[in-house]
N, C-alpha and C. Protein backbone atom coordinates (compact mmCIF):
# COMPACT_ATOMS: atom_id res chain seq x y z
N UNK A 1 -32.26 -77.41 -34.08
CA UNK A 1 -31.28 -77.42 -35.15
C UNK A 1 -31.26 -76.03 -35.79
N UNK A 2 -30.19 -75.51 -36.33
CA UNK A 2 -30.01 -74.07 -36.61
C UNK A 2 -28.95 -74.51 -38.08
N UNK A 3 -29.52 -74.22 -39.26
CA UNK A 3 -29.04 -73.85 -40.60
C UNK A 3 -27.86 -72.89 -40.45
N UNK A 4 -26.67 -73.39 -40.65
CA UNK A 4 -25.37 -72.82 -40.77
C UNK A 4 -25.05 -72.34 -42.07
N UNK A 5 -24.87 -71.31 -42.80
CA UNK A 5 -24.21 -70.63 -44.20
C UNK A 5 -23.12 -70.32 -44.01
N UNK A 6 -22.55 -71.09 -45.01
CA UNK A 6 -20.61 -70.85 -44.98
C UNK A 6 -20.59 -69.44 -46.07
N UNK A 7 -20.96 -68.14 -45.20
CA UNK A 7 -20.89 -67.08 -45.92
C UNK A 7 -19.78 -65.87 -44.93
N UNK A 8 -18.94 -65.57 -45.26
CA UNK A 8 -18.52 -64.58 -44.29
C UNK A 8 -18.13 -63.12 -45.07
N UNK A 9 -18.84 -62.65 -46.14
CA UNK A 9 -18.50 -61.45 -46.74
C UNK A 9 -18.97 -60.53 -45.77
N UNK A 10 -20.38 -60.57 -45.17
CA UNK A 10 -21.14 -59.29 -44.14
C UNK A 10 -20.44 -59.86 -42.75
N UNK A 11 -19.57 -60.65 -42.41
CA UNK A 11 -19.21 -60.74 -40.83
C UNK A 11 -18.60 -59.25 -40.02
N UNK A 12 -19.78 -59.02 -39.22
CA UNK A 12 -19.61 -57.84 -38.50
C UNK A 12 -17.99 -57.64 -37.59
N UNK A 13 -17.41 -58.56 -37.93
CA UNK A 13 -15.83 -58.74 -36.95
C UNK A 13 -15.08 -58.01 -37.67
N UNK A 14 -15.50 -57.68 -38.74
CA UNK A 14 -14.51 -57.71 -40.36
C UNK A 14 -15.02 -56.15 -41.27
N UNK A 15 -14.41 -55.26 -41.38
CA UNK A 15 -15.02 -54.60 -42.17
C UNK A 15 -14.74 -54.84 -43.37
N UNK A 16 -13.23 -55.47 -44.01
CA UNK A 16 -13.67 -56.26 -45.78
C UNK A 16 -12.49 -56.75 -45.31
N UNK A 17 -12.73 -58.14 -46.63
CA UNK A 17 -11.86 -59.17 -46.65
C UNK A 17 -12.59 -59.06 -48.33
N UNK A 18 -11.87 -60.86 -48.53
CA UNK A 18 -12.22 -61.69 -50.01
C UNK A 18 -12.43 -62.59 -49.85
N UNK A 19 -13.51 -63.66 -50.35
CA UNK A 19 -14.14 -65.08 -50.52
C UNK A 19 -13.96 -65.46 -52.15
N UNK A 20 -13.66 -66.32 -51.69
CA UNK A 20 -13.53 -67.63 -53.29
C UNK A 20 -14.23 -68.38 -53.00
N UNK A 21 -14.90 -69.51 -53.86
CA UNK A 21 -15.34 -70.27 -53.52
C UNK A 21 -15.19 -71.43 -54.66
N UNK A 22 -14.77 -73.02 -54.21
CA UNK A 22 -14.25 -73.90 -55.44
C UNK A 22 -15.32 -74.96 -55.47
N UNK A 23 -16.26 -75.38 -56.68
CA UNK A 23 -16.60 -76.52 -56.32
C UNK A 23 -16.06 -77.70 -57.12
N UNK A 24 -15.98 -78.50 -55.98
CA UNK A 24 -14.86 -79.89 -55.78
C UNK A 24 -15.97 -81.02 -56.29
N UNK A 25 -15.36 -81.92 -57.11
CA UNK A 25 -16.42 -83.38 -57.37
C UNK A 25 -16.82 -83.63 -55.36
N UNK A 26 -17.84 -83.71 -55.43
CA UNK A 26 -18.41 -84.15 -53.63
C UNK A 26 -18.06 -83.10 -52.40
N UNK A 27 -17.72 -82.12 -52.81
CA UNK A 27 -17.42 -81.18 -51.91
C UNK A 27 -17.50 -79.52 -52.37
N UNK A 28 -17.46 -78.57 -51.46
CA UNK A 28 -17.40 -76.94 -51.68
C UNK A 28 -16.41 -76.31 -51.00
N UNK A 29 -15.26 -75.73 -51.25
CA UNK A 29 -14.92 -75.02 -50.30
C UNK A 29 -15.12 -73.54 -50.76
N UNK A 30 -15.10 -72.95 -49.42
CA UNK A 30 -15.38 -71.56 -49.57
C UNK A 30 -13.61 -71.12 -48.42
N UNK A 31 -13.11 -70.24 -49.52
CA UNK A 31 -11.97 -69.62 -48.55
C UNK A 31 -12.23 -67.90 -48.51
N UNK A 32 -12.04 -67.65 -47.41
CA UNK A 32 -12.11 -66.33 -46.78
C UNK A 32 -11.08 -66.03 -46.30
N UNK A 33 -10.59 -64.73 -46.57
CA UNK A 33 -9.06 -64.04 -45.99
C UNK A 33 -9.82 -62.58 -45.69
N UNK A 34 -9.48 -62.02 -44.40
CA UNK A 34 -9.80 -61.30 -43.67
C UNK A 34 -9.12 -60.20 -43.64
N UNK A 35 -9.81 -59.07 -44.54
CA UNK A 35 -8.87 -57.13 -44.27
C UNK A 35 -8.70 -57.09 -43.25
N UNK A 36 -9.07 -55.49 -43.00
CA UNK A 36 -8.81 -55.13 -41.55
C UNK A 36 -10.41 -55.71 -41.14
N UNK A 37 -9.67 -56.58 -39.62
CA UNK A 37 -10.64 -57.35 -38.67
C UNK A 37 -10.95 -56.08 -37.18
N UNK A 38 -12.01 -55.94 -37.48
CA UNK A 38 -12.61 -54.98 -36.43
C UNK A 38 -12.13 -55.24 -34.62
N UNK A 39 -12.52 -56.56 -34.72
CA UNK A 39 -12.58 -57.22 -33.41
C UNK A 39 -11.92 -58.93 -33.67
N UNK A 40 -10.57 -58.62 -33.30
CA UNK A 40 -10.10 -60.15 -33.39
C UNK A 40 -10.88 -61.24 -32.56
N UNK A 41 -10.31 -62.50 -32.67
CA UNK A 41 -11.24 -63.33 -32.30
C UNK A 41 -9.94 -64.50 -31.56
N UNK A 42 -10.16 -64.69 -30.60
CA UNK A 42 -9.02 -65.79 -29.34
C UNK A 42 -9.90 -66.28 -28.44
N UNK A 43 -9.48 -68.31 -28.55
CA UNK A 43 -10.11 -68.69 -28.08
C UNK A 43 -8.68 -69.51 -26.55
N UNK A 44 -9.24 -70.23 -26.17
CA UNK A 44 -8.51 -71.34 -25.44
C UNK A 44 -8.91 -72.68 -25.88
N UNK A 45 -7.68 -73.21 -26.17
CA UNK A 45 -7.50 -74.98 -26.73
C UNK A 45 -6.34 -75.42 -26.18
N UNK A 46 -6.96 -76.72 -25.30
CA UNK A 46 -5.89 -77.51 -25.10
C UNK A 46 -5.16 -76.77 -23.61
N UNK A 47 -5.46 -75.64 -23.66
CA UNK A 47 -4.39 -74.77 -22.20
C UNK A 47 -3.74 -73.78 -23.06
N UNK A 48 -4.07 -72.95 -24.43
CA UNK A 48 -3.26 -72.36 -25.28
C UNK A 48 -4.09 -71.53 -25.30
N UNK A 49 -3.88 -70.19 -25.50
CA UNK A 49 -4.65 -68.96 -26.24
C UNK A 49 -4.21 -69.00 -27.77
N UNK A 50 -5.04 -68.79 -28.73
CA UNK A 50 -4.82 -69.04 -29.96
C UNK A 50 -5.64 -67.75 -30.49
N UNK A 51 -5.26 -66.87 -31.81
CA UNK A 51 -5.66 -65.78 -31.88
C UNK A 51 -6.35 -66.77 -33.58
N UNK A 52 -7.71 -66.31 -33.50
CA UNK A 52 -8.26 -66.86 -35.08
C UNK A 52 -8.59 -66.37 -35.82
N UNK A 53 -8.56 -64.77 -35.79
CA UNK A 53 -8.80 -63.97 -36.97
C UNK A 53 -8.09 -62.70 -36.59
N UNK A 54 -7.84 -61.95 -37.33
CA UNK A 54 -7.04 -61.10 -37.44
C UNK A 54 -7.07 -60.37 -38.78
N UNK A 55 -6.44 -59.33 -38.93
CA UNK A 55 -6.02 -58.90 -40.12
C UNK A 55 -5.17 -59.82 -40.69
N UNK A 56 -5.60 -60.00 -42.35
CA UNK A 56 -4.84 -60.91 -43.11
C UNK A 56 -5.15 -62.61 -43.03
N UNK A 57 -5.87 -63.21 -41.95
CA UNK A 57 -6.03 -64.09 -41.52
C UNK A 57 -6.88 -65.08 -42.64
N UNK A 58 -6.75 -65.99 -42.66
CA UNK A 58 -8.06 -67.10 -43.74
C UNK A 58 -8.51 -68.15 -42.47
N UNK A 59 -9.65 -67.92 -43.11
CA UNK A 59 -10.31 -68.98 -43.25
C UNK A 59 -11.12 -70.28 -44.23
N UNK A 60 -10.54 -70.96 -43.77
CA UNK A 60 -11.12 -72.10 -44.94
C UNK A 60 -11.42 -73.09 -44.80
N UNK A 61 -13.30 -73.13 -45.03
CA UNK A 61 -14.29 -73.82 -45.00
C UNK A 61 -14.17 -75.38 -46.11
N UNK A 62 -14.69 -76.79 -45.40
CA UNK A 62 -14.70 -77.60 -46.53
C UNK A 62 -16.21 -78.49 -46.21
N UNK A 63 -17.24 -78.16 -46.62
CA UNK A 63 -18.50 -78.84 -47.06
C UNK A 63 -18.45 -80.21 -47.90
N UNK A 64 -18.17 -81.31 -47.03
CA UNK A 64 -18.38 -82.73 -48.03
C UNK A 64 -20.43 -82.41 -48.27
N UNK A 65 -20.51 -82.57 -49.48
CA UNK A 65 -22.05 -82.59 -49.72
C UNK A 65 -22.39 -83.79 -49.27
N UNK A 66 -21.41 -85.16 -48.96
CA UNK A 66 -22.72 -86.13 -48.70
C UNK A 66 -22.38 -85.93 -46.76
N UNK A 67 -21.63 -85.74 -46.70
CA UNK A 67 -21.50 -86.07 -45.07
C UNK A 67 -22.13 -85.22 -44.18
N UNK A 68 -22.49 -85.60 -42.93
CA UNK A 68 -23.14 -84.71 -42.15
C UNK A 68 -22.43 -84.05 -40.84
N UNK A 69 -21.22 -83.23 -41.95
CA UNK A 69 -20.52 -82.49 -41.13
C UNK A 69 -19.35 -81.69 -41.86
N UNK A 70 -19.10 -80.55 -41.35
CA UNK A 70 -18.49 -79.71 -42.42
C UNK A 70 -16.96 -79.12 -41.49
N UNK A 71 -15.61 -78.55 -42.33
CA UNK A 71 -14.56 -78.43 -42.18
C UNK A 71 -14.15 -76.99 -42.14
N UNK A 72 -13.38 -76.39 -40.78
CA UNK A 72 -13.15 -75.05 -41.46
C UNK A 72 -11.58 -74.87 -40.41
N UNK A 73 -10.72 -74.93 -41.59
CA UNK A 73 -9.14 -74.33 -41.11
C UNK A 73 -9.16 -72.87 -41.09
N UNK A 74 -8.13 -72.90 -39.71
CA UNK A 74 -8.38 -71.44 -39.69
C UNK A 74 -6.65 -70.84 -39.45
N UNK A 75 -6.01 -69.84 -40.38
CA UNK A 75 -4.79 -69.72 -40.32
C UNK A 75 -4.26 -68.08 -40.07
N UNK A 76 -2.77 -68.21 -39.79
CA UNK A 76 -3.08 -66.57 -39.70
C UNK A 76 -2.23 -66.04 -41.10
N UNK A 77 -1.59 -65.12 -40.91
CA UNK A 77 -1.08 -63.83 -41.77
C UNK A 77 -0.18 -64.51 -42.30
N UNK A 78 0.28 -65.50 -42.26
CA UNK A 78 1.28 -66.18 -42.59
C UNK A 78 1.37 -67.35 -43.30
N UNK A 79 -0.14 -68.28 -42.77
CA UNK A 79 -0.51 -69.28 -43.71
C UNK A 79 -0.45 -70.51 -42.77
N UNK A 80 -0.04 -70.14 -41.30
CA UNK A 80 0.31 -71.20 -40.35
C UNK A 80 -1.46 -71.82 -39.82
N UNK A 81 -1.68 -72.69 -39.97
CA UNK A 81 -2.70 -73.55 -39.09
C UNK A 81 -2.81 -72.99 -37.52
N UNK A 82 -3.63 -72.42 -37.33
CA UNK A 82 -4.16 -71.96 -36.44
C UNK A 82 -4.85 -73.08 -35.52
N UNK A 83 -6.18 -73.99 -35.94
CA UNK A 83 -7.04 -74.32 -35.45
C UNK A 83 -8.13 -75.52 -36.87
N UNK A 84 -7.95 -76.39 -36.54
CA UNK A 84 -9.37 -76.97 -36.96
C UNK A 84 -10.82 -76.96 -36.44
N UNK A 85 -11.87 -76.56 -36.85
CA UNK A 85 -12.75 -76.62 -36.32
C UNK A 85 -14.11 -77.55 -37.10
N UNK A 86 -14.56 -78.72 -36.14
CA UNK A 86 -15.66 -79.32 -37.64
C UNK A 86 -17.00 -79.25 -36.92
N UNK A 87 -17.80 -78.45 -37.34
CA UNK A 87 -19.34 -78.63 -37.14
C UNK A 87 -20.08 -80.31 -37.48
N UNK A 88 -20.88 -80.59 -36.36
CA UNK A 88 -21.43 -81.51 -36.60
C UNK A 88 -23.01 -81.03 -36.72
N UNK A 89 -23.44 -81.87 -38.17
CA UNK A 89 -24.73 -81.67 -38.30
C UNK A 89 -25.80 -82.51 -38.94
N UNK A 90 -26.79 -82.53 -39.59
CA UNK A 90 -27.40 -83.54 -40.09
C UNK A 90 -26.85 -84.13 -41.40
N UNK A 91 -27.33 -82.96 -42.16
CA UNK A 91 -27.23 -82.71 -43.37
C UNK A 91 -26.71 -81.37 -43.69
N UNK A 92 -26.11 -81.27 -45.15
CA UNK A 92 -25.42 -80.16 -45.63
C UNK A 92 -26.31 -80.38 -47.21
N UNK A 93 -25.86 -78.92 -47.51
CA UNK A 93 -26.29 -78.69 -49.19
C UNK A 93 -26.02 -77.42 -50.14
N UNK A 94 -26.31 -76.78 -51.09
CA UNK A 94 -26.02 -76.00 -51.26
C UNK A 94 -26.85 -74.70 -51.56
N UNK A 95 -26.85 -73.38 -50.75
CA UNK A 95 -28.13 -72.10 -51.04
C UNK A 95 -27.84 -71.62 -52.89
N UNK A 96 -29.05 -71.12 -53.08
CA UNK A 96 -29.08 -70.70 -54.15
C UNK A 96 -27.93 -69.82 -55.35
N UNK A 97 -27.17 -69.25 -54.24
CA UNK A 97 -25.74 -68.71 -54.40
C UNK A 97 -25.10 -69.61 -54.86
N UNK A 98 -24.97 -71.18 -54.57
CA UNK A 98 -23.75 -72.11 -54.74
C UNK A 98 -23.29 -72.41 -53.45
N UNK A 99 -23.54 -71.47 -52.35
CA UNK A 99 -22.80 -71.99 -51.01
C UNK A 99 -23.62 -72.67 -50.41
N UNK A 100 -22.23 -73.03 -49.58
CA UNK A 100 -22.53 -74.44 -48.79
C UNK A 100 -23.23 -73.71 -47.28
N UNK A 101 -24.38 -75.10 -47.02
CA UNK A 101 -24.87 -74.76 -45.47
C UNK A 101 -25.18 -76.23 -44.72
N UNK A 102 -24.69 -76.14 -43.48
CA UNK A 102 -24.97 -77.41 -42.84
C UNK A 102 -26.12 -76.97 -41.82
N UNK A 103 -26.94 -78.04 -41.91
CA UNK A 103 -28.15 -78.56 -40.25
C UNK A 103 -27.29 -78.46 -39.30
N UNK A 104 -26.92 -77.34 -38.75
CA UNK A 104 -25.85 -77.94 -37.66
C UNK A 104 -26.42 -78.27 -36.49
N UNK A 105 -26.13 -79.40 -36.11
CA UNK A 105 -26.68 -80.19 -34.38
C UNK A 105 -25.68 -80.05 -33.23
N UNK A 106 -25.42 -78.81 -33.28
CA UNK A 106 -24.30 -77.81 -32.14
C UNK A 106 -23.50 -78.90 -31.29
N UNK A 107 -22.82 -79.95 -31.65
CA UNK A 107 -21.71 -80.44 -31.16
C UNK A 107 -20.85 -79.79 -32.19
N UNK A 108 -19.36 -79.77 -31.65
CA UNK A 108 -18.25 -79.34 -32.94
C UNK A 108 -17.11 -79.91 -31.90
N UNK A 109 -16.13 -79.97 -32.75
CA UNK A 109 -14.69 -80.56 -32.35
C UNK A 109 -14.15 -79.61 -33.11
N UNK A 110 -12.90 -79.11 -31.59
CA UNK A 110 -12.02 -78.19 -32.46
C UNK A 110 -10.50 -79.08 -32.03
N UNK A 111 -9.80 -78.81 -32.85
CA UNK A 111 -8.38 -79.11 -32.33
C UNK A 111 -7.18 -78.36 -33.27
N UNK A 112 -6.20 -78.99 -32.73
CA UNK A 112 -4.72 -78.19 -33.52
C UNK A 112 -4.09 -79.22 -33.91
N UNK A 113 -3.29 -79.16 -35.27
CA UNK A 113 -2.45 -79.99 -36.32
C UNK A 113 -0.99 -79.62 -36.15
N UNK A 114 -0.28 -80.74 -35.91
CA UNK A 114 0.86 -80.10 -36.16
C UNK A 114 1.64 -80.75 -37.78
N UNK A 115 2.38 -79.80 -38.33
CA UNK A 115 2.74 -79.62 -39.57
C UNK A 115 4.15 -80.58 -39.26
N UNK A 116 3.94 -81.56 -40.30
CA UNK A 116 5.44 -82.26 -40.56
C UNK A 116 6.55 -81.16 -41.36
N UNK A 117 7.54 -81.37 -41.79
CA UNK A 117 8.41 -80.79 -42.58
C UNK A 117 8.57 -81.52 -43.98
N UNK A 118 7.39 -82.10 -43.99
CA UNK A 118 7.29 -82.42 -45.65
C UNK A 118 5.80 -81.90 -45.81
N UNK A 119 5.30 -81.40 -45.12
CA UNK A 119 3.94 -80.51 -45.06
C UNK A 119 2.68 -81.05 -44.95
N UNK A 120 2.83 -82.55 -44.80
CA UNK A 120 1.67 -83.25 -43.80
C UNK A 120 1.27 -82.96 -42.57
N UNK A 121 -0.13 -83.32 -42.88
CA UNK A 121 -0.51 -83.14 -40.93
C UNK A 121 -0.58 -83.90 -40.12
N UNK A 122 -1.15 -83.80 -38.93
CA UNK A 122 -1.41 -84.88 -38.03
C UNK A 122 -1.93 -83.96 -36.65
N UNK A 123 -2.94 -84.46 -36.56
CA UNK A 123 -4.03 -84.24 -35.66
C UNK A 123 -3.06 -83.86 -33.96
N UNK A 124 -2.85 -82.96 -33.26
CA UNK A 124 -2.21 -82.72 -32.06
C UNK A 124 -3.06 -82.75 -30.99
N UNK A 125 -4.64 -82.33 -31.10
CA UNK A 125 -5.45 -82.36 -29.59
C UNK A 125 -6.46 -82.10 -30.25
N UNK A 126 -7.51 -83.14 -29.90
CA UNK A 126 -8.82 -82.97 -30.49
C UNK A 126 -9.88 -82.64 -28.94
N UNK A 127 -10.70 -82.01 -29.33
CA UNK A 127 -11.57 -81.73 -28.02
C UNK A 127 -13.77 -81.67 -28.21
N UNK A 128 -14.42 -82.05 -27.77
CA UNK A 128 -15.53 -82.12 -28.18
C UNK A 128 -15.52 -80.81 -27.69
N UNK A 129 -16.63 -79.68 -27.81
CA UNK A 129 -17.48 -78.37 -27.85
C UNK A 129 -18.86 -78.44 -27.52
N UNK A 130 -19.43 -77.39 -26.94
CA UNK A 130 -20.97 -77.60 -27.04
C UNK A 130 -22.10 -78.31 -26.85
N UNK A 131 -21.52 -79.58 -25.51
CA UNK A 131 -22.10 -80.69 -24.91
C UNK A 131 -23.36 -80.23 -24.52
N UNK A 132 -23.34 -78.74 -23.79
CA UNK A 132 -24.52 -78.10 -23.03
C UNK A 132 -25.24 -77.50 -24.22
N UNK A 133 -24.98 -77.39 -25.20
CA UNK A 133 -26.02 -76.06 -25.39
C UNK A 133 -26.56 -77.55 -26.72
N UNK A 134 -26.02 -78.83 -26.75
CA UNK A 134 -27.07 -79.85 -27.69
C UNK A 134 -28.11 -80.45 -27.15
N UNK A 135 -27.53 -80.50 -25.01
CA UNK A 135 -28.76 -81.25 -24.28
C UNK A 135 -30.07 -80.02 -23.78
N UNK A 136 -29.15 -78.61 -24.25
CA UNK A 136 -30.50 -77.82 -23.84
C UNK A 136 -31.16 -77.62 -25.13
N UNK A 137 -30.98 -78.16 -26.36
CA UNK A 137 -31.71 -77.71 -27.79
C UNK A 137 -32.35 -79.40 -27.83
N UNK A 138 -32.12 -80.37 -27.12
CA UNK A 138 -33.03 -81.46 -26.82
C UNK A 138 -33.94 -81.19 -25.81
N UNK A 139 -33.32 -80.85 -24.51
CA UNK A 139 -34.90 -79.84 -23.24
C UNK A 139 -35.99 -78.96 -24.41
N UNK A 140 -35.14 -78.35 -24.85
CA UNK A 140 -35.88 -76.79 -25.40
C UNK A 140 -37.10 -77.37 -27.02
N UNK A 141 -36.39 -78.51 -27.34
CA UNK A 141 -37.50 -79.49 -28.38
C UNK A 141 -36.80 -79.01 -30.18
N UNK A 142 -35.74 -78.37 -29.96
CA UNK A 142 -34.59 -77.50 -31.00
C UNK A 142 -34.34 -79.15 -31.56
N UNK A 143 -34.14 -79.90 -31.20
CA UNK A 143 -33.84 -80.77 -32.00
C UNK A 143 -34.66 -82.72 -30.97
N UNK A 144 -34.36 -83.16 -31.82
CA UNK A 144 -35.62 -84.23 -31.45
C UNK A 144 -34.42 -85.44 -30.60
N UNK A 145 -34.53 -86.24 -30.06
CA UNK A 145 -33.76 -87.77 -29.77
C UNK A 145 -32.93 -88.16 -30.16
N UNK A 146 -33.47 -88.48 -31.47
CA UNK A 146 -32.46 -89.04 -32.53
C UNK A 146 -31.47 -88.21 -33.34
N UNK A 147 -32.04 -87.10 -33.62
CA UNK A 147 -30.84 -85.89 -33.90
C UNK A 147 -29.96 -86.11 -32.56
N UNK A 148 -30.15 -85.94 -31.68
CA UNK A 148 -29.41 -86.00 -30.44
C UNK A 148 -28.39 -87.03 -30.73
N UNK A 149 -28.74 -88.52 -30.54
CA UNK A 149 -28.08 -89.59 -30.61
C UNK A 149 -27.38 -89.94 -31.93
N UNK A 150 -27.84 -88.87 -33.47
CA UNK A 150 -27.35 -88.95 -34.42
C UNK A 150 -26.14 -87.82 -34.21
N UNK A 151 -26.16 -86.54 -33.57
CA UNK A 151 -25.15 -85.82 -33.16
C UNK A 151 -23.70 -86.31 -32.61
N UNK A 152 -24.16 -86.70 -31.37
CA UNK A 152 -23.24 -88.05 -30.55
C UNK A 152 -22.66 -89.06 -31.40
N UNK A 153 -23.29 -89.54 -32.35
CA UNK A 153 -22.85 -91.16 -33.23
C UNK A 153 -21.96 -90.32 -33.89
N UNK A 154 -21.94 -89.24 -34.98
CA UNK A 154 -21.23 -88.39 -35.63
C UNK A 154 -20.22 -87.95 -35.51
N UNK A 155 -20.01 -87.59 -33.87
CA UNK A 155 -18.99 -86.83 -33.28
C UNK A 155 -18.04 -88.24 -32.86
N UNK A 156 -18.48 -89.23 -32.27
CA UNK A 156 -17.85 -90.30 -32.01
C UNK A 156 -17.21 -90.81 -33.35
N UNK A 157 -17.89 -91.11 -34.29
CA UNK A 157 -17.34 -91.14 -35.87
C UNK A 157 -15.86 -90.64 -36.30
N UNK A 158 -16.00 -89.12 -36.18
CA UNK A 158 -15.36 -87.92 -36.69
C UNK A 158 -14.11 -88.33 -35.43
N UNK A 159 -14.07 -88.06 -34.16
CA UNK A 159 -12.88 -88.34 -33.00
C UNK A 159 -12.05 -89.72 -33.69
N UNK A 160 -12.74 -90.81 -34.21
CA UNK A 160 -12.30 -91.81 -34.32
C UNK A 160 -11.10 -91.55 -35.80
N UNK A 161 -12.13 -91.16 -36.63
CA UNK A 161 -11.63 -90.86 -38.34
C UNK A 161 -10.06 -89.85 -37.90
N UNK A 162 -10.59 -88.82 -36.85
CA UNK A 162 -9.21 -88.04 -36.63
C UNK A 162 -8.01 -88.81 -36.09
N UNK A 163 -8.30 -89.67 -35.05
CA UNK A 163 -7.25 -90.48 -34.71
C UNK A 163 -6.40 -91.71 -36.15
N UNK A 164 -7.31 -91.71 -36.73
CA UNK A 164 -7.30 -92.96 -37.70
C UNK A 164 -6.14 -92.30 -38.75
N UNK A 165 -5.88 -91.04 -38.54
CA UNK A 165 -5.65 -89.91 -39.64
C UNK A 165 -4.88 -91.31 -40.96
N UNK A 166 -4.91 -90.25 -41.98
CA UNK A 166 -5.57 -89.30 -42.84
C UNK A 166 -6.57 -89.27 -42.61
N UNK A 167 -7.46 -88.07 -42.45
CA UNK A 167 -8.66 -87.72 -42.31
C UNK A 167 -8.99 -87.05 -43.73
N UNK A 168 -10.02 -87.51 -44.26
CA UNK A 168 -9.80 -86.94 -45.74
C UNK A 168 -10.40 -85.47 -45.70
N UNK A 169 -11.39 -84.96 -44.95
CA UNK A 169 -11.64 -83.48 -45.17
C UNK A 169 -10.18 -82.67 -45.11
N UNK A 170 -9.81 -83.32 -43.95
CA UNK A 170 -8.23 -82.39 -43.74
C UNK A 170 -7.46 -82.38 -44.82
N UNK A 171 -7.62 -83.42 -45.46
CA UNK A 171 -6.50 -84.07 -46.65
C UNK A 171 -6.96 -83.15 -47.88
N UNK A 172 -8.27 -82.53 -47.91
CA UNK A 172 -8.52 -81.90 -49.14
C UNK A 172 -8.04 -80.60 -49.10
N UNK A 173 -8.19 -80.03 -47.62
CA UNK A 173 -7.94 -78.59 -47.50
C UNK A 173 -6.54 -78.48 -47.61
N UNK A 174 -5.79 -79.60 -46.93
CA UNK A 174 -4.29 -79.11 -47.28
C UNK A 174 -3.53 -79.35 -48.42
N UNK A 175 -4.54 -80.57 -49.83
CA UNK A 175 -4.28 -80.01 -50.82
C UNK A 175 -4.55 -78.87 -51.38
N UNK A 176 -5.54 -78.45 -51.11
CA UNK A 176 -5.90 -76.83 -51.61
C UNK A 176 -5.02 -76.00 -51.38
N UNK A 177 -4.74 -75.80 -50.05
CA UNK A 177 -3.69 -74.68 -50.03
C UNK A 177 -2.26 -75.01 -51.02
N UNK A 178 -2.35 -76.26 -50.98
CA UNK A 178 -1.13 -75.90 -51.53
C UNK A 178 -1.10 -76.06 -52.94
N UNK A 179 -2.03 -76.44 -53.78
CA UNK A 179 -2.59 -76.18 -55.09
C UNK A 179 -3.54 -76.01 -55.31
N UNK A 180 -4.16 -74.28 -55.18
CA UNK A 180 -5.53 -73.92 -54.82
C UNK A 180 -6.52 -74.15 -56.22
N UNK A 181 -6.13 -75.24 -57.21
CA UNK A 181 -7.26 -75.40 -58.48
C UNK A 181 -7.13 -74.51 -58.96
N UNK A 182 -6.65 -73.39 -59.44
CA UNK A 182 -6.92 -72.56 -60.23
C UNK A 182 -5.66 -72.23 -60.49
């Protein structure tokens, strides 16, 4: 298991950006918008190349404190949904700073939303991540059985909650953007 910090002010991709950070009754988000990005960042989803950081780009993290798994939209220069991505982990909490960090148990689900025209979402392709590198941190003794089978139960959870949509992590971030509390 490897301690995740939702911190991205020193990210070596990035020579400056800006972080906010809101805390929510049961939740943290931390939003990050990205200066000039050193080294963009493109992945493949679904059969798509998708570009996830960039100059101008956000990111935005959502930490439920009780759940054991955390939220991070990722958009570009424009404000368009890029990518969901949710770490699965044990537990989450908060470092001495106020930010949020999850146990992460290296499964994650990423997928893409597509935007209604009344500005709801809805889940377009969800995909599990990182099958290999949770059964080699169970070989390697990184995490124990039951983290294992608590990873798996989680991720099966989370696929289900996405289909089920409203998914409420999603539901918080896309109230945020569009009435960021402050």
């Amino acid at each position: 298991m490897k301690r995740k910090r939702f911190d991205r002010r020193a990210w070596p991709r990035v020579r400056s950006g800006e972080q906010s950070v809101v805390h929510l009754p049961g939740g943290v988000i931390v939003d990050y918008r990205a200066g000039e990005v050193l080294k963009p960042k493109r992945v493949t989803l679904a059969g798509r190349t998708l570009c996830l950081l960039d100059s101008g780009y956000r990111w935005v993290h959502y930490v439920p404190l009780a759940a054991p798994h955390a939220l991070t939209v990722q958009l570009d220069d424009v404000g368009r949904v890029q990518q969901f991505y949710l770490d699965v982990g044990q537990t989450t909490g908060l470092d001495g700073e106020g930010l949020p960090w999850i146990d992460d148990l290296y499964l994650d689900i990423a997928g893409t939303l597509e935007v209604s025209p009344d500005g709801h979402w809805t889940v377009g392709h969800a995909e599990v991540l990182d099958e290999a590198e949770l059964d080699a941190a169970l070989a390697q003794g990184r995490v124990t059985p039951e983290q294992h089978a608590l990873a798996w139960a989680e991720t099966r959870r989370l696929l289900g909650a996405l289909r089920a949509f409203p998914f409420g992590p999603l539901e918080v971030v896309r109230r945020y953007l569009q009435d960021p509390y402050t």
